[in-house]
N, C-alpha and C. Protein backbone atom coordinates (compact mmCIF):
# COMPACT_ATOMS: atom_id res chain seq x y z
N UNK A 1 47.29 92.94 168.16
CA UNK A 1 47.11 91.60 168.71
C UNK A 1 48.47 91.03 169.11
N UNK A 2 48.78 90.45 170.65
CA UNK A 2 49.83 90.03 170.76
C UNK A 2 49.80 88.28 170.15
N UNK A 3 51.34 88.14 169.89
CA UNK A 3 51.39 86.60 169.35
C UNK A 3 52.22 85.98 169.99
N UNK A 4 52.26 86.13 171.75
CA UNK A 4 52.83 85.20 172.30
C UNK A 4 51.74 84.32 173.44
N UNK A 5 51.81 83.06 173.58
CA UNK A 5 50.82 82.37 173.68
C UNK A 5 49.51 81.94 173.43
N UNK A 6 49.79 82.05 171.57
CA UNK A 6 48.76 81.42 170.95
C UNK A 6 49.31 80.67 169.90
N UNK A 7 48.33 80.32 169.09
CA UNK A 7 48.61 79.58 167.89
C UNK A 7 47.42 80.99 166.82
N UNK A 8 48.31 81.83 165.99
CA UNK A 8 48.12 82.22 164.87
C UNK A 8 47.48 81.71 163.59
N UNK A 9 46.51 82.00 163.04
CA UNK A 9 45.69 81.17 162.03
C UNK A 9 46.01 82.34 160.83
N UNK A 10 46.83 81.76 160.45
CA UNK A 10 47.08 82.53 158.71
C UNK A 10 46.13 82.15 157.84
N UNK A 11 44.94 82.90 157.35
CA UNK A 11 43.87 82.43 156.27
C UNK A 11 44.15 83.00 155.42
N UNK A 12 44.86 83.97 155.13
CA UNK A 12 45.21 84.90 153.57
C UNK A 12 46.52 84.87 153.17
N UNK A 13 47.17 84.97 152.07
CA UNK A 13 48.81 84.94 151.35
C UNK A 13 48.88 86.34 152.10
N UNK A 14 48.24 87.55 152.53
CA UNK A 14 48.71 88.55 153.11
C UNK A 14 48.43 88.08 154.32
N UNK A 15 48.18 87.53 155.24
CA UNK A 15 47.78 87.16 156.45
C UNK A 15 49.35 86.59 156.90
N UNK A 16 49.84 85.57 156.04
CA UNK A 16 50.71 84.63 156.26
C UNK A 16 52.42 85.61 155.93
N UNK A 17 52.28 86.49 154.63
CA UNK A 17 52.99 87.07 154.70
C UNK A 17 53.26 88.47 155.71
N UNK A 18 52.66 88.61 156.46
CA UNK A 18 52.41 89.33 157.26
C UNK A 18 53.41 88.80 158.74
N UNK A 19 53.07 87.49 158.85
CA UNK A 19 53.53 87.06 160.11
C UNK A 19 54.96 86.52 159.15
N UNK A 20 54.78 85.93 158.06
CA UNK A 20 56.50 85.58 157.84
C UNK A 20 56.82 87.23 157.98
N UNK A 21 57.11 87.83 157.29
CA UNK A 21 57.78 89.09 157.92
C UNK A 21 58.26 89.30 158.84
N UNK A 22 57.19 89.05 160.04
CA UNK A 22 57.36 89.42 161.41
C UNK A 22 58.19 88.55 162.46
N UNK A 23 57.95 87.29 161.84
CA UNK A 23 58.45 86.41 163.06
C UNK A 23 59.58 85.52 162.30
N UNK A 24 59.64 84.88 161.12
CA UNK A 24 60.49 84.08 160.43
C UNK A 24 61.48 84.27 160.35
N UNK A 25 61.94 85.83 160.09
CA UNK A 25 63.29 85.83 159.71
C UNK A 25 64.19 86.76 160.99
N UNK A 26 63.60 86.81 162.58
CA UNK A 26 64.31 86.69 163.78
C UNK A 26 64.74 85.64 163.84
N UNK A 27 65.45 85.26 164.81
CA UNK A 27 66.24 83.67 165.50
C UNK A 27 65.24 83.11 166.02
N UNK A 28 63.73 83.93 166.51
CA UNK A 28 63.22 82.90 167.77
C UNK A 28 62.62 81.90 166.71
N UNK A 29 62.00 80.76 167.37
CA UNK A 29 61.88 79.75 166.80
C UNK A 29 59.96 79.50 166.52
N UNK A 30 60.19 79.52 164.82
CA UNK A 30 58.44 79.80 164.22
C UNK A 30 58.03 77.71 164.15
N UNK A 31 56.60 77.67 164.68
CA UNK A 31 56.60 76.27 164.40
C UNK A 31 54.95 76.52 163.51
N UNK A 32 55.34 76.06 162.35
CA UNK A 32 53.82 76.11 161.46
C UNK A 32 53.55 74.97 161.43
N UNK A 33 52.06 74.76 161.62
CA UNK A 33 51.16 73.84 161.82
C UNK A 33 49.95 73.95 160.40
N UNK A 34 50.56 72.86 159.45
CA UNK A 34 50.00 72.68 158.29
C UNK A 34 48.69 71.49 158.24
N UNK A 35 47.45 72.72 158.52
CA UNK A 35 46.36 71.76 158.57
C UNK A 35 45.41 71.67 158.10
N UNK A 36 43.75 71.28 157.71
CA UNK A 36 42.45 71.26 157.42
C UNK A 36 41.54 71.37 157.93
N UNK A 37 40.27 71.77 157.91
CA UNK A 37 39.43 71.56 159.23
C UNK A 37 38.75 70.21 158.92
N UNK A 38 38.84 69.45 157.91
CA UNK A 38 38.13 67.89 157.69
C UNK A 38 39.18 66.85 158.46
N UNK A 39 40.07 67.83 158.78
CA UNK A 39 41.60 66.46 159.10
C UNK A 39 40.88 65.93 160.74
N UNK A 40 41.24 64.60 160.91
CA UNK A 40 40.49 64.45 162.43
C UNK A 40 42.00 64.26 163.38
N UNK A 41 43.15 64.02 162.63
CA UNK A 41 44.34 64.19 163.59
C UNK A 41 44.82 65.51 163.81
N UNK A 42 44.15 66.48 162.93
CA UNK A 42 45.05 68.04 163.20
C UNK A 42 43.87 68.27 163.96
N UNK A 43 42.66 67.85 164.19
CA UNK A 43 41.59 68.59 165.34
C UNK A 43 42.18 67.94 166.68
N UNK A 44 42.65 66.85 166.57
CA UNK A 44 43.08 66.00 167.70
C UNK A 44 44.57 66.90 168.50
N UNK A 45 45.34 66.78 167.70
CA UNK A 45 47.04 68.07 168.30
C UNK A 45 46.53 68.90 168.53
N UNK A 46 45.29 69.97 167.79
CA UNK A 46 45.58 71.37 167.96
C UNK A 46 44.96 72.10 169.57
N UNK A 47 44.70 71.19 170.57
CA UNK A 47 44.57 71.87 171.82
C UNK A 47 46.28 71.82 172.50
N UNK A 48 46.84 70.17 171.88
CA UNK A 48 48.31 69.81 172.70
C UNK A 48 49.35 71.18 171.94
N UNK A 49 48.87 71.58 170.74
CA UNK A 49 49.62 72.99 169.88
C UNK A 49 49.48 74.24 170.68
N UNK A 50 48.09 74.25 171.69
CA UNK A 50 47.41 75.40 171.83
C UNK A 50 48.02 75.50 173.31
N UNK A 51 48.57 74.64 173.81
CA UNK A 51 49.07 74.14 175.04
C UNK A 51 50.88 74.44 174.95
N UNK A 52 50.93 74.34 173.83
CA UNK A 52 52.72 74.13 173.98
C UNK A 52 52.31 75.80 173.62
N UNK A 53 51.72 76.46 173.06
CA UNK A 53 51.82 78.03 172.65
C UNK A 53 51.79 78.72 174.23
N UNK A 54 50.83 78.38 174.82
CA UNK A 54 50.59 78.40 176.24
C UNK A 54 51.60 79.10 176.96
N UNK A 55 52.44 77.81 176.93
CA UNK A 55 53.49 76.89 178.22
C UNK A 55 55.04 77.94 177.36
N UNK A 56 54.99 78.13 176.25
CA UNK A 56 56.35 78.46 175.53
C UNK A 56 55.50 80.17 175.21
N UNK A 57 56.21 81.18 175.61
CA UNK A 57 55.71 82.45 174.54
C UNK A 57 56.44 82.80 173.84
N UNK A 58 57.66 82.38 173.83
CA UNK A 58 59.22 82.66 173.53
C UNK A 58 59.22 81.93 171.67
N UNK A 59 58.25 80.81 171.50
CA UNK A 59 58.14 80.16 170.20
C UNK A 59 56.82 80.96 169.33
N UNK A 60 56.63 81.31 168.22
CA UNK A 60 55.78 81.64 167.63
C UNK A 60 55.46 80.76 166.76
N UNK A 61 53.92 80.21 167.11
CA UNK A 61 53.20 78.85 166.76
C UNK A 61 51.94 79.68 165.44
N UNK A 62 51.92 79.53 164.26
CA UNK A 62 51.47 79.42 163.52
C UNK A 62 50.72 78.76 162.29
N UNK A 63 49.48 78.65 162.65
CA UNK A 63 48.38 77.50 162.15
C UNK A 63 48.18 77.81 160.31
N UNK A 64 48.23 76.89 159.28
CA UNK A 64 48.30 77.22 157.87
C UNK A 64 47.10 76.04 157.61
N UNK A 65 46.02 76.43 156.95
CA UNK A 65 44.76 75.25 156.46
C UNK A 65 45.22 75.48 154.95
N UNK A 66 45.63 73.99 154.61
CA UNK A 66 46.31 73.96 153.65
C UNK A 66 45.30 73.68 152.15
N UNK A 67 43.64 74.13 152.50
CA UNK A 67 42.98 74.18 151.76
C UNK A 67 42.57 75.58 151.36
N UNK A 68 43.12 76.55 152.24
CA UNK A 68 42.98 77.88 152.14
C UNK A 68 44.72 78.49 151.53
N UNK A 69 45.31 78.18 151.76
CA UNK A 69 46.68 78.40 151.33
C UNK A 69 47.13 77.33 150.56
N UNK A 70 46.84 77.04 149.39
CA UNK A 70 47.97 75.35 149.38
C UNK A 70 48.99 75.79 148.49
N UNK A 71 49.27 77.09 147.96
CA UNK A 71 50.44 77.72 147.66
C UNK A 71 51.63 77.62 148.36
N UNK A 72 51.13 78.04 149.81
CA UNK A 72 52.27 77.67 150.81
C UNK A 72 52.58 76.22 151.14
N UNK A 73 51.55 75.70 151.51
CA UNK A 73 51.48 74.63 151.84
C UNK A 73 52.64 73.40 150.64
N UNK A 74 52.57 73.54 149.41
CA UNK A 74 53.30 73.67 148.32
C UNK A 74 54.40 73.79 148.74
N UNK A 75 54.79 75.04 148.77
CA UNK A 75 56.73 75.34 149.06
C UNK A 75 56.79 74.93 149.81
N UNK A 76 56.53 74.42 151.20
CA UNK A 76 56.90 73.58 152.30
C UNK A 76 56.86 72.45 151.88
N UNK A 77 56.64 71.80 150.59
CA UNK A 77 56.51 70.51 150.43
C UNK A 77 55.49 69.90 151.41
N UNK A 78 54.51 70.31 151.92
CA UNK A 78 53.28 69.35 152.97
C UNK A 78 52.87 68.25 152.00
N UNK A 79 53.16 67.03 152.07
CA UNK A 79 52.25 66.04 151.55
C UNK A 79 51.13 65.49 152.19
N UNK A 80 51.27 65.37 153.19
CA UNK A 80 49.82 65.09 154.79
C UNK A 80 50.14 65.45 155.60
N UNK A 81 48.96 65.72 156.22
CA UNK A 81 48.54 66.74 157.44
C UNK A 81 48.19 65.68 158.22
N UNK A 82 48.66 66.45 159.80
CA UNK A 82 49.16 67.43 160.13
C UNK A 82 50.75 67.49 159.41
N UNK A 83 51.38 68.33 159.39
CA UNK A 83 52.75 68.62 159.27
C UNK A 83 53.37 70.11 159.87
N UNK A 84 54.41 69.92 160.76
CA UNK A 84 54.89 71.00 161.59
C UNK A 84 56.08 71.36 161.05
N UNK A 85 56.11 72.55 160.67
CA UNK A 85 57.42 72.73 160.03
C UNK A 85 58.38 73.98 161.21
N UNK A 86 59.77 73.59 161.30
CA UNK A 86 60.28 74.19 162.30
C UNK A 86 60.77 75.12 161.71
N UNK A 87 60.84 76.65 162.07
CA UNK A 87 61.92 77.41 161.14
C UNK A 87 62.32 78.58 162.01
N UNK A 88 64.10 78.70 161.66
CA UNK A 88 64.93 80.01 162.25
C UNK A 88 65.24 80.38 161.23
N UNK A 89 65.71 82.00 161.40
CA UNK A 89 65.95 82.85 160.72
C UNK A 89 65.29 82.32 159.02
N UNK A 90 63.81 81.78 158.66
CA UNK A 90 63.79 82.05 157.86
C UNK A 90 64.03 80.55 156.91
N UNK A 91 64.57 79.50 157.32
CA UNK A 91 64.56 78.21 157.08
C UNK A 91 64.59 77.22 158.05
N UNK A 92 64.49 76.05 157.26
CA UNK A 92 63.76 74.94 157.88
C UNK A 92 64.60 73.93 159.11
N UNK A 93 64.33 74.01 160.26
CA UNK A 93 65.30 73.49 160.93
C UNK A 93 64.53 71.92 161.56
N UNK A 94 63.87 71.50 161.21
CA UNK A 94 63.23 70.38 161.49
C UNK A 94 61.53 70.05 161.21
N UNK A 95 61.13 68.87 161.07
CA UNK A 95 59.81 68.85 160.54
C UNK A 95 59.28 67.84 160.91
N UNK A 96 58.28 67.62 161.75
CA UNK A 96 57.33 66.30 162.19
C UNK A 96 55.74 66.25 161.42
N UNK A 97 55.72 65.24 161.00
CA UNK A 97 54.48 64.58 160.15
C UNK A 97 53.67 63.81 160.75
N UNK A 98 52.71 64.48 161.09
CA UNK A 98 51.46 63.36 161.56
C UNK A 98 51.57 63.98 162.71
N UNK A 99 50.00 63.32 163.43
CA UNK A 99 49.68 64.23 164.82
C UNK A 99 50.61 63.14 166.23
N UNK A 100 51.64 63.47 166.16
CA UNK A 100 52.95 63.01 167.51
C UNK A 100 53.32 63.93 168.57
N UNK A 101 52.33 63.97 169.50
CA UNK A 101 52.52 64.86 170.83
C UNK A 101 53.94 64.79 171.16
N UNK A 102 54.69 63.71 171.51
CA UNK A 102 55.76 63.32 172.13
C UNK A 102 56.75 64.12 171.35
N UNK A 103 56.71 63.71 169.60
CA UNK A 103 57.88 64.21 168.84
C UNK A 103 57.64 65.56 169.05
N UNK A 104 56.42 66.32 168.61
CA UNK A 104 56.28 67.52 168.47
C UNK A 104 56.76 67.98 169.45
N UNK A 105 56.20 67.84 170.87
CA UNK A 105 56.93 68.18 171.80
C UNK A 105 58.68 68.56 172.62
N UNK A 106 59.26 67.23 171.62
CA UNK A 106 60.55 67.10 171.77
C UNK A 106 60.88 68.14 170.76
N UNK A 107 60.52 68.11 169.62
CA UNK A 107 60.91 69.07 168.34
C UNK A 107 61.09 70.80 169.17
N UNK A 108 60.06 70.90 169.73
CA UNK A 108 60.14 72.17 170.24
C UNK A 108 61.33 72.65 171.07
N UNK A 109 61.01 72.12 172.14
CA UNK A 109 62.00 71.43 173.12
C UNK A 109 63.35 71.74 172.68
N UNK A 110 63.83 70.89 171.78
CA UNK A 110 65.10 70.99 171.27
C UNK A 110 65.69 72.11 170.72
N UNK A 111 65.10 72.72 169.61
CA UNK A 111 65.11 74.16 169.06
C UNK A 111 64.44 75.31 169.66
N UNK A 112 63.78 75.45 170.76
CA UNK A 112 63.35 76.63 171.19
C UNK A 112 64.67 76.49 172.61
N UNK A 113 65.48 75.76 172.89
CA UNK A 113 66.21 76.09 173.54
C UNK A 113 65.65 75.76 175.19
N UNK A 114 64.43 75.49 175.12
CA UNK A 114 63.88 75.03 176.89
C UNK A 114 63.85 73.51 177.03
N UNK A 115 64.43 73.39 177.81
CA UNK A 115 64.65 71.49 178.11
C UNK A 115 63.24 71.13 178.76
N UNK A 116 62.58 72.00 179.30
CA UNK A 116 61.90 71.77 180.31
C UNK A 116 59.99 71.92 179.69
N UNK A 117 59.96 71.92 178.13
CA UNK A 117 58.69 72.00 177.82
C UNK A 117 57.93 70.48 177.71
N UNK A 118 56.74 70.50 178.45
CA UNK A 118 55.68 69.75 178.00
C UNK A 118 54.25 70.00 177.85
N UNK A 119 53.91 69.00 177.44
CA UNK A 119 52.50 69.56 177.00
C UNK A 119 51.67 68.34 177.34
């Protein structure tokens, strides 16, 4: 399965460790999307998520339901969802809370290195 222009749904601690392996600890830039399926703001982002995965293939966008994982969800410190956590090589290079097209957008933007993304 390729993982450029999508959003990745990690449902298992091997699912998730699978893609940290793979994508976290390169330079390109991982954006996890810490969510629920009861949440009505992470149903609301996740087409503008599914859109920036789209538009960017160069970012690897990865979806975490933090009722199926909340181990992870845990070490990221997620207190509410949505929460996007930015990460290179492996740590955390920025983090937006709550469903914010604009920030999220800029967040990307900034650390994936393209001036020119929108969604």
């Amino acid at each position: 399965m390729t993982s450029e222009g999508v959003v990745i749904g990690c449902h298992t601690v091997d699912q998730w460790k699978e893609q940290f392996d793979t994508h976290v600890g390169s330079t390109k830039l991982v954006v996890v999307d810490f969510t629920a399926s009861w949440c009505g703001p992470c149903r609301m982002i996740a087409p503008i998520l599914a859109e920036l995965a789209s538009n960017i293939p160069h970012v690897t966008f990865l979806k975490v339901d933090v009722d199926e994982l909340r181990s992870i969800a845990q070490e990221y410190s997620v207190k509410s969802i949505p929460t996007f956590v930015f990460l290179k090589e492996g740590n955390i290079v920025d983090k937006v809370v709550g469903a914010k097209k604009d920030e999220l957008s800029a967040c990307v933007a900034k650390h994936a290195g393209d001036a020119t993304v929108s969604a």
